[in-house]
Protein backbone atom coordinates (compact mmCIF):
# COMPACT_ATOMS: atom_id res chain seq x y z
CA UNK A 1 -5.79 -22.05 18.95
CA UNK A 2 -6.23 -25.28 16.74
CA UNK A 3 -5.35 -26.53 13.57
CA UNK A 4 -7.75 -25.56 11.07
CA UNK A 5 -8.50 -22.02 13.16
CA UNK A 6 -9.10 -19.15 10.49
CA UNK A 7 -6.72 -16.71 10.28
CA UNK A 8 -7.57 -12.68 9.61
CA UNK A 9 -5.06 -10.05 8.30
CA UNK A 10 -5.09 -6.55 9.01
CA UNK A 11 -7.75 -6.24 6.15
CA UNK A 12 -9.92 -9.26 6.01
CA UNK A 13 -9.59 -13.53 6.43
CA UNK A 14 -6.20 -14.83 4.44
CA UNK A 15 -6.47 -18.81 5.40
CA UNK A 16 -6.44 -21.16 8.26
CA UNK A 17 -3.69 -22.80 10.53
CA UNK A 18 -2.32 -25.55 8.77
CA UNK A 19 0.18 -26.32 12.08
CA UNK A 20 2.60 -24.98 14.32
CA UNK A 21 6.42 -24.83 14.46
CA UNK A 22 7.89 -25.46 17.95
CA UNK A 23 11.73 -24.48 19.26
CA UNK A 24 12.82 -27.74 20.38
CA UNK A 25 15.32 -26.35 22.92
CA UNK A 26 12.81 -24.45 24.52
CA UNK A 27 9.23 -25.87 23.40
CA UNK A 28 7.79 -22.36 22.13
CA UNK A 29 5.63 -21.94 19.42
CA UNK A 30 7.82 -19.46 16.86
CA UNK A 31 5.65 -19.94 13.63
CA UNK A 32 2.05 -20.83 12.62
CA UNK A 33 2.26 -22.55 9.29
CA UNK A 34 -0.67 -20.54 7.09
CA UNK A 35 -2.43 -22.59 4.37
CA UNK A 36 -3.62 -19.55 1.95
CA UNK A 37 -5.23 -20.22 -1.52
CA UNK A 38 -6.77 -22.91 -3.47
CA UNK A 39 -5.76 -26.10 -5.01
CA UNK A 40 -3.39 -24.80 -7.81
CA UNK A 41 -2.30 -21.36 -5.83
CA UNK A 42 -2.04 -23.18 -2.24
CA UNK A 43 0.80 -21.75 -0.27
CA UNK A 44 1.88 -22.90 3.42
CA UNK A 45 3.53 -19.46 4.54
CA UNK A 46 5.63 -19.62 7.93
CA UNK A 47 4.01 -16.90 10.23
CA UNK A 48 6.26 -15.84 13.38
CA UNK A 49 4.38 -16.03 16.48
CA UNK A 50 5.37 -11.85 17.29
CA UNK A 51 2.94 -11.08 14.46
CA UNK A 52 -0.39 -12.04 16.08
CA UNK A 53 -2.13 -9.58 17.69
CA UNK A 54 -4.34 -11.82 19.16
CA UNK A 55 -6.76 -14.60 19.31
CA UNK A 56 -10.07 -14.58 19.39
CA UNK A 57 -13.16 -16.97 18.74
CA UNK A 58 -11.60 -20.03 16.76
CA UNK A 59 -9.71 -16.98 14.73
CA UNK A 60 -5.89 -15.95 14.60
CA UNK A 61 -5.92 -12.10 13.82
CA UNK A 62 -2.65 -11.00 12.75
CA UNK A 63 -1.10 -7.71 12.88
CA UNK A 64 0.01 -7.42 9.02
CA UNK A 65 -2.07 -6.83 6.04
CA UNK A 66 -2.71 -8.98 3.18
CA UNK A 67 0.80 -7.73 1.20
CA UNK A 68 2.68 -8.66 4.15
CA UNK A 69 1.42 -11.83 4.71
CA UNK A 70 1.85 -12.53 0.80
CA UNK A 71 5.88 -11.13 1.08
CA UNK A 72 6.31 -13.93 4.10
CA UNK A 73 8.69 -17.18 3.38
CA UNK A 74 6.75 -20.47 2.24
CA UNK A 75 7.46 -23.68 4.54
CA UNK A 76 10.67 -25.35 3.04
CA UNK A 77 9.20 -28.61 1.60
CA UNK A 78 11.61 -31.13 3.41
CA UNK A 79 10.01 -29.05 7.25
């Protein structure tokens, strides 16, 4: 998966990969940072890694719907 990779809900496309949070003690990927929404409504929502489902074609499918994604935590602005 890449930056820029579109990312699917349970119900449709919500945004693409904007980047990825690493553990530094043990180099895993925990998050994909989600860039969802336009210009004035943008939002960079931290996904953890345990809810993809999979990956598939340049797309991250995840395994929560829309309203799930939405009720996820934003990146802190100083990440």
């Amino acid at each position: 998966v890449h930056i820029r990779a579109h990312v699917e809900a349970a119900h449709g496309r919500i945004g693409t990969v904007d980047e990825f949070i690493i553990d530094r003690k043990s180099s895993a990927v925990t998050h994909i940072v989600l860039r969802h929404g336009h210009l004035w409504g943008k939002r960079e929502i931290l996904v953890p890694v345990h809810d993809i489902d999979h990956i598939k074609d340049d797309t991250v499918y995840l395994t929560l719907n829309k309203q799930a994604v939405e009720d996820l935590p934003d990146q802190p602005k100083d990440a």
